[in-house]
Protein backbone atom coordinates (compact mmCIF):
# COMPACT_ATOMS: atom_id res chain seq x y z
CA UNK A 1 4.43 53.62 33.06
CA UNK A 2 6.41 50.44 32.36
CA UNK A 3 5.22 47.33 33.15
CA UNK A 4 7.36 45.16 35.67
CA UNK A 5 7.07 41.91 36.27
CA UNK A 6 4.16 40.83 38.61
CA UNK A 7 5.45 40.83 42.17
CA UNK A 8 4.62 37.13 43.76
CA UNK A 9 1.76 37.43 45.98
CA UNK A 10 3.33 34.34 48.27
CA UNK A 11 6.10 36.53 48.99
CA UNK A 12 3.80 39.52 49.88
CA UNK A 13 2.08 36.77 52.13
CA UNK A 14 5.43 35.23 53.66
CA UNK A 15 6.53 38.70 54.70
CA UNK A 16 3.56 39.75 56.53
CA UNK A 17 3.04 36.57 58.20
CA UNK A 18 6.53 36.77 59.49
CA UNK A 19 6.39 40.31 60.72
CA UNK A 20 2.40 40.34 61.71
CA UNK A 21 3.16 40.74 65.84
CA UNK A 22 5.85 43.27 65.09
CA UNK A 23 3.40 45.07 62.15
CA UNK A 24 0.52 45.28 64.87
CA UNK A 25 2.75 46.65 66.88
CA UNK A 26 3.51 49.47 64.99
CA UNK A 27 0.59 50.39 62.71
CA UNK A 28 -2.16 49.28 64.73
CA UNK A 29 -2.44 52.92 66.04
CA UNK A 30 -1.41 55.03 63.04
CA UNK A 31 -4.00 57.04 62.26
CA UNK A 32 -4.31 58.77 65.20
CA UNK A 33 -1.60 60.44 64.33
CA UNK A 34 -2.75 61.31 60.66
CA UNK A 35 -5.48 63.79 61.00
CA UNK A 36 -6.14 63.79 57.30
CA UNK A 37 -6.84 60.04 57.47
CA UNK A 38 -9.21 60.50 59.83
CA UNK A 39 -10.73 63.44 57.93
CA UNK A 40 -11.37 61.08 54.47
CA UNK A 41 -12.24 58.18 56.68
CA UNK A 42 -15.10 60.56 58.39
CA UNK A 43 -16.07 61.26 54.84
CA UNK A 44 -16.36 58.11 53.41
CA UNK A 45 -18.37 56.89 56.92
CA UNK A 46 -20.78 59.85 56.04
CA UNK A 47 -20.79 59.19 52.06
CA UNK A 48 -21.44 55.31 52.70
CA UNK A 49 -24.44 55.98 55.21
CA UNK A 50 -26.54 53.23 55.72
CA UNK A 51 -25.35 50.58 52.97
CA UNK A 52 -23.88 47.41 53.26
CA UNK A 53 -21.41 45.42 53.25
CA UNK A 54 -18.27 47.44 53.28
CA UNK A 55 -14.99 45.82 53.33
CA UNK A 56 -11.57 46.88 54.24
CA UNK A 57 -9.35 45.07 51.58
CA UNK A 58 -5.91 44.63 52.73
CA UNK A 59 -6.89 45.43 56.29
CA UNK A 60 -3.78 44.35 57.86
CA UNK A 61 -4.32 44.36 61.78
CA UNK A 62 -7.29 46.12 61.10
CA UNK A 63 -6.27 49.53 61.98
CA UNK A 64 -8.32 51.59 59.59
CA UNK A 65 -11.35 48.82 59.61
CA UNK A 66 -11.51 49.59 63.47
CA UNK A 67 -11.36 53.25 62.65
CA UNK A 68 -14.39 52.99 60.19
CA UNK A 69 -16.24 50.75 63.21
CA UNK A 70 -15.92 53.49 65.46
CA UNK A 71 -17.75 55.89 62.90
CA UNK A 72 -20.61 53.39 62.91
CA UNK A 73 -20.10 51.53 59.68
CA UNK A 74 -20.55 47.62 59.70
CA UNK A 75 -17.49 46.59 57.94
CA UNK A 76 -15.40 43.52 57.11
CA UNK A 77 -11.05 43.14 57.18
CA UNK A 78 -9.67 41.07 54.11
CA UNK A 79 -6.28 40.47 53.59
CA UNK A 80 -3.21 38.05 51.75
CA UNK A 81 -1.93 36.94 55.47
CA UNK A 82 -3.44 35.17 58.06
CA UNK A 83 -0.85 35.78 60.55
CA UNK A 84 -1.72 39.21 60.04
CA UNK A 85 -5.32 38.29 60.24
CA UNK A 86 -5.15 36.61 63.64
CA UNK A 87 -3.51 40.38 64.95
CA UNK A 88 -6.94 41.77 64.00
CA UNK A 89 -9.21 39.28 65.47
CA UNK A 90 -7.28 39.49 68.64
CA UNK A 91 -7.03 43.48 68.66
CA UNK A 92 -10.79 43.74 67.34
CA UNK A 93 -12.77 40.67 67.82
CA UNK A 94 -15.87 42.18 67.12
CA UNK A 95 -14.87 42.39 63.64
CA UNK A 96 -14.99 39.82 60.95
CA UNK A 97 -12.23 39.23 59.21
CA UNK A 98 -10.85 36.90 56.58
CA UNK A 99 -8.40 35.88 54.15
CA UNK A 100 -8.57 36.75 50.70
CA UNK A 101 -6.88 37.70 47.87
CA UNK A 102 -7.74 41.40 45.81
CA UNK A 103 -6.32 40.41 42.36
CA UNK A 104 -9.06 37.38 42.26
CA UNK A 105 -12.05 38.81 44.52
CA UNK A 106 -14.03 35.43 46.10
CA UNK A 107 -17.34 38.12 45.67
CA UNK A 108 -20.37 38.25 43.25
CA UNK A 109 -20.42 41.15 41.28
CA UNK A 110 -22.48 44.30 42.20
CA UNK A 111 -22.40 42.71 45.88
CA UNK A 112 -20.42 45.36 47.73
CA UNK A 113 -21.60 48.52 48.82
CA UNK A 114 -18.43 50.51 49.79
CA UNK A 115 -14.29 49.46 49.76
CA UNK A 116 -11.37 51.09 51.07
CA UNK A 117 -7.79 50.30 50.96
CA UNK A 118 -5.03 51.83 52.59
CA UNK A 119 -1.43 51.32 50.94
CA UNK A 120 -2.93 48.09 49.49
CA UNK A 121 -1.14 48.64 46.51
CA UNK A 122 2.14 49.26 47.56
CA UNK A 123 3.50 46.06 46.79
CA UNK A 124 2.09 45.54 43.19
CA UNK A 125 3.33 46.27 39.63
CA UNK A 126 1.38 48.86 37.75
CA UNK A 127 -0.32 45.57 36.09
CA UNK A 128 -1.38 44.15 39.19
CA UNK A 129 -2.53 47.50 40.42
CA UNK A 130 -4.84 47.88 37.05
CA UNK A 131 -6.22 44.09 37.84
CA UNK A 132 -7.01 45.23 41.54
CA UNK A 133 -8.97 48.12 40.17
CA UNK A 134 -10.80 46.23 37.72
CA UNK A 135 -11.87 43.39 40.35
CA UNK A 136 -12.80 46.49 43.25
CA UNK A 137 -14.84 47.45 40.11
CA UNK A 138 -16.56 44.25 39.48
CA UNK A 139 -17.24 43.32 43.25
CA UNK A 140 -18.97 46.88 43.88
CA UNK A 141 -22.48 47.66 43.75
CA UNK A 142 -24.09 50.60 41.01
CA UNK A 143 -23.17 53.61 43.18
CA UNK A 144 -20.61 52.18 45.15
CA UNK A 145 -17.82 53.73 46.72
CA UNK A 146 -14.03 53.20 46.33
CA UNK A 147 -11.67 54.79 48.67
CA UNK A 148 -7.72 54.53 47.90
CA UNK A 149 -4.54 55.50 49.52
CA UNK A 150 -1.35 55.23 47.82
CA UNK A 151 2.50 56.55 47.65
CA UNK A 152 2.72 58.76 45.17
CA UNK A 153 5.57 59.05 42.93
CA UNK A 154 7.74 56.69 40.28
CA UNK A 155 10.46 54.97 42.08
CA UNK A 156 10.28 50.95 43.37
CA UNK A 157 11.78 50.53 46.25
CA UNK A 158 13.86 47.22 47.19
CA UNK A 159 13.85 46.71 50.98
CA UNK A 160 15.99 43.94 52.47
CA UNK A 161 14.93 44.70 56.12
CA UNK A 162 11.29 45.20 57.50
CA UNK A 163 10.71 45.55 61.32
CA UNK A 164 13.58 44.05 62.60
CA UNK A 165 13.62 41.05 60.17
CA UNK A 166 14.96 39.92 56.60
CA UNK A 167 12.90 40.69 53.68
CA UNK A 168 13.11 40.81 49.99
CA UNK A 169 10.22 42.83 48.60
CA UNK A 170 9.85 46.02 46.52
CA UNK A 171 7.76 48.99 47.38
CA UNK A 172 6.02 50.93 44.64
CA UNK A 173 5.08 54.60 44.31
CA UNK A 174 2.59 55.58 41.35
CA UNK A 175 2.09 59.04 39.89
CA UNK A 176 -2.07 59.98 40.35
CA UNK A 177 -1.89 60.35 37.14
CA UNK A 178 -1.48 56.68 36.48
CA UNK A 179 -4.11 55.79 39.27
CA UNK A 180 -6.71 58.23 37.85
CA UNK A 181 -6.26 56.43 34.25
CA UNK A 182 -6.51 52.52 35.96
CA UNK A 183 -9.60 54.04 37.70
CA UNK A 184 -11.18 55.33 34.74
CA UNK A 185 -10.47 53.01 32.31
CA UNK A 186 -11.97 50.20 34.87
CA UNK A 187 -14.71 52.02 35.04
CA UNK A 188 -15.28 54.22 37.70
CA UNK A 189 -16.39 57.73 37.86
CA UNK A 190 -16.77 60.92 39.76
CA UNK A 191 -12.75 60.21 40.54
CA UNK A 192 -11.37 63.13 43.22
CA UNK A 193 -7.77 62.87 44.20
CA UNK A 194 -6.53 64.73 47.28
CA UNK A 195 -3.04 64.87 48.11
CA UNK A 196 -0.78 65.22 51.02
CA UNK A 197 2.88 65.78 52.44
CA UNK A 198 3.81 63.16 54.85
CA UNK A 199 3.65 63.96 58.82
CA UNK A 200 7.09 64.26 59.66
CA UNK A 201 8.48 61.63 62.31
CA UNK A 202 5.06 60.17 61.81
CA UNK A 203 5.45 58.00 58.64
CA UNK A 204 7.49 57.44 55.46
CA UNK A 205 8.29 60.48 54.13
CA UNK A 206 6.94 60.41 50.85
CA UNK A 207 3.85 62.29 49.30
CA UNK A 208 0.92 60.60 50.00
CA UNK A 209 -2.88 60.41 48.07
CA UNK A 210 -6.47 59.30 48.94
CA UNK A 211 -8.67 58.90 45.91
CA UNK A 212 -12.47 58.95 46.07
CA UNK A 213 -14.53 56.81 42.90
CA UNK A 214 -17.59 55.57 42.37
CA UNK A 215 -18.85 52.49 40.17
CA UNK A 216 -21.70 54.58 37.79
CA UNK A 217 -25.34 53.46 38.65
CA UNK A 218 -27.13 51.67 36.19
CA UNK A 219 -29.09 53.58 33.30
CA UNK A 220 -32.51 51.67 32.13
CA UNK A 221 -34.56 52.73 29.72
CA UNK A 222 -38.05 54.19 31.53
């Protein structure tokens, strides 16, 4: 896959604060409507059991972090915009949230249990996406999980409108092919890739995929 140049993160940041009400709005109930989301988020609830933290990176209004709540796992919301951020602690005020940035993790490494992030990527080069792969890596504990959704396919996208208001921002799709090698040359293991057609009237039409991986556990010599 060709490299673009890096999309700017302030933009990604400017958008979402501008639209956060309007975003809240519309996503904040989303996956009720997606029974397969609910499906891998009821797996990854069962897979992460009892260990903590977990964080929702790029959390948005905290849809999916509220989701994972419900299932009974402690988790955290980061995310790029605090507009967006003060939609989640209003909607879900039992859950911490705060603003951070994926590409440059403010975590130790081997200090997080379990991550998830839905459609994250979707506004990052195939660079930035193998830099948010490699930091998920680094922030995760031996045996931790990684759970990824992303469009799949090859195109970028340029949108000029976004929920009623002016934007200038590109989607991107990735083939899982691409995903799988950013995964595996990070690191991870035990990578399982699970695709879906979109819910008509529901979402974006576009194929959709959830990908399972796990940071190896640490060999030592007995």
């Amino acid at each position: 896959m060709a490299m673009s140049i890096d999309q700017d993160l302030h933009k990604i940041e400017n958008l979402y604060d501008t639209v956060a009400k309007e975003y809240a709005e519309a996503f904040s109930g989303e996956h009720e409507k997606k029974p397969k989301d609910q499906e891998v988020l009821r797996r990854f609830a069962q897979e992460i059991g009892e260990r903590r933290p977990v964080w929702d990176f790029g959390c948005g209004p905290g849809q999916t972090t509220q989701c994972l709540n419900n299932l009974g796992v402690e988790i955290s919301g980061l995310d790029l915009s605090e507009k967006i951020l003060e939609q989640a602690r209003s909607i879900h005020p039992e859950i911490h949230f705060q603003k951070g940035n994926i590409l440059d993790l403010e975590f130790e490494n081997d200090s997080i249990a379990g991550v998830v992030a839905f459609y994250t990527i979707v506004h990052f080069t195939g660079k930035q996406v193998d830099l948010a792969c490699r930091e998920v890596f680094r922030v995760l504990q031996p045996g931790g999980i990684f759970l990824l959704t992303f469009h799949i396919g090859e195109e970028t996208i340029h949108v000029e409108e976004f929920l009623g208001r002016k934007a200038d921002i590109d989607l991107m799709f990735f083939t899982t092919e691409f995903i799988s090698s950013c995964l595996s040359m990070s690191g991870f293991e035990k990578i399982e890739i699970v695709e879906r057609e979109p819910y008509p009237g529901v979402e974006y039409e576009s194929r959709r995929a959830y990908v399972f991986a796990r940071k190896p556990f640490v060999r030592t010599l007995s």
